[in-house]
C-alpha atoms as a PDB file:
ATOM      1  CA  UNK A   1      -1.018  36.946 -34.501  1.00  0.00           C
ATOM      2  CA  UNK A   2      -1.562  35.876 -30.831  1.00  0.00           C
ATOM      3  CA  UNK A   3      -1.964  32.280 -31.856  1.00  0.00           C
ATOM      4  CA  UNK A   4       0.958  32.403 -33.685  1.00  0.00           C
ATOM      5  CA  UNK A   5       2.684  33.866 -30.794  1.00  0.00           C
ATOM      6  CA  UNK A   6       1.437  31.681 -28.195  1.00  0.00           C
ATOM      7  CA  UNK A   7       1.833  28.435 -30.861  1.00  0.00           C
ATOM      8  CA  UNK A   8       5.603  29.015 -31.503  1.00  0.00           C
ATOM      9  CA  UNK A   9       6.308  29.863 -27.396  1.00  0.00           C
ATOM     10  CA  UNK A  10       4.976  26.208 -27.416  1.00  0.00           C
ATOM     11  CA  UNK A  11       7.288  24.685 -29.905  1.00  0.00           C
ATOM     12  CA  UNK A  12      10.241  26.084 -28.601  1.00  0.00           C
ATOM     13  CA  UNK A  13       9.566  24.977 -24.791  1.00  0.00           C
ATOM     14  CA  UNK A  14       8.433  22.062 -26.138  1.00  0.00           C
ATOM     15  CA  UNK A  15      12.158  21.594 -28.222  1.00  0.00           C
ATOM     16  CA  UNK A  16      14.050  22.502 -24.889  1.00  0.00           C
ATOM     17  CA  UNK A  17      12.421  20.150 -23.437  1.00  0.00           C
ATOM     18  CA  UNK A  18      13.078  17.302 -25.831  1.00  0.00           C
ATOM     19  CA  UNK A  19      17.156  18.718 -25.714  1.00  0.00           C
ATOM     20  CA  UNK A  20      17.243  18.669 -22.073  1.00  0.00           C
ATOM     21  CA  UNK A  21      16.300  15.536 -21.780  1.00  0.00           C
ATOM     22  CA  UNK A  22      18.421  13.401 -24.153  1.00  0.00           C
ATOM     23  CA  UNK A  23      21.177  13.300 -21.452  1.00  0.00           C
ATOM     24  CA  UNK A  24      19.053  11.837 -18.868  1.00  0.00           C
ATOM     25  CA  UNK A  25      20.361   9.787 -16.874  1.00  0.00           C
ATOM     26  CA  UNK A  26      24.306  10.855 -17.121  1.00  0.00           C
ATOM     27  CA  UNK A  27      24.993   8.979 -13.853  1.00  0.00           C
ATOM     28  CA  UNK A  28      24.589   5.406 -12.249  1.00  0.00           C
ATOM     29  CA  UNK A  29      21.027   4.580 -11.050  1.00  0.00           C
ATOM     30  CA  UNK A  30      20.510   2.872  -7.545  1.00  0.00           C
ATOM     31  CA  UNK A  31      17.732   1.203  -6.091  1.00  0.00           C
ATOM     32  CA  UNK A  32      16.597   0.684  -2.608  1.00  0.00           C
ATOM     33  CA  UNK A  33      14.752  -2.345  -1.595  1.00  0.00           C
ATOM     34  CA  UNK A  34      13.205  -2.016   2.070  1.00  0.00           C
ATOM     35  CA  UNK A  35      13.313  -5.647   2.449  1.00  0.00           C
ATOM     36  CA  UNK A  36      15.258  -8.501   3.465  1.00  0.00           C
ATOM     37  CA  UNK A  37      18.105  -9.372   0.648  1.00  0.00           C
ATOM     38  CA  UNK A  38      17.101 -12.744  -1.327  1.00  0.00           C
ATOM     39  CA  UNK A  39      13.797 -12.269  -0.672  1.00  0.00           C
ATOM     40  CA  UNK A  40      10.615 -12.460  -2.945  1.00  0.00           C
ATOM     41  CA  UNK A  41      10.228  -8.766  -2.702  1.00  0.00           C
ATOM     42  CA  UNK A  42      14.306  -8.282  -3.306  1.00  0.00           C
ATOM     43  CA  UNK A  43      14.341 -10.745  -6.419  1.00  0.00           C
ATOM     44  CA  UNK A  44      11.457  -9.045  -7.720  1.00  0.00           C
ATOM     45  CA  UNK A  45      13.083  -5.451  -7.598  1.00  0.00           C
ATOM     46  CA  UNK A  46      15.942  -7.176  -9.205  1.00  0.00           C
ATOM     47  CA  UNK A  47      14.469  -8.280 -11.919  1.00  0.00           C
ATOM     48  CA  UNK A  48      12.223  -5.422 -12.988  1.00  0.00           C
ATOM     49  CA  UNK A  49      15.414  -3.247 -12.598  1.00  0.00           C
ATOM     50  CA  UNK A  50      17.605  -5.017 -14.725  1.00  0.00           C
ATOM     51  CA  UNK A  51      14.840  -4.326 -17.473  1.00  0.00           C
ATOM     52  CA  UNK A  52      14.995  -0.712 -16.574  1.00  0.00           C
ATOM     53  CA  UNK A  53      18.460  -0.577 -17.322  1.00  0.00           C
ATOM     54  CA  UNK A  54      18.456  -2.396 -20.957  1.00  0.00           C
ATOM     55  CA  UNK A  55      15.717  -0.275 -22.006  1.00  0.00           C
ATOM     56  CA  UNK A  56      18.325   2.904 -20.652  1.00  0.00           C
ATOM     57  CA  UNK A  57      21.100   1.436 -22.268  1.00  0.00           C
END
């Protein structure tokens, strides 16, 4: 009974968790670069964000 107990306590956090975060992000993103802007470190950022953002869209 304690397994069973302790196995569906684990499901249902486990479902809240899954619900909660279907939402995520529900506002704009924004990314600060340290560096100078047009830089190698700037472009990089760039880049690698844009492909964060199609894989959130």
């Amino acid at each position: 009974m304690n397994q069973f107990l302790t196995l569906l306590a684990a499901t249902a956090l486990a479902a809240g968790g899954i619900a909660a975060a279907a939402d995520y992000p529900d506002h704009p993103l924004s990314v600060m670069v340290a560096y100078s802007p047009g830089g190698a470190t700037d472009l990089q950022a760039r880049s690698e964000f844009n492909t964060v953002n199609d894989l959130l869209d």
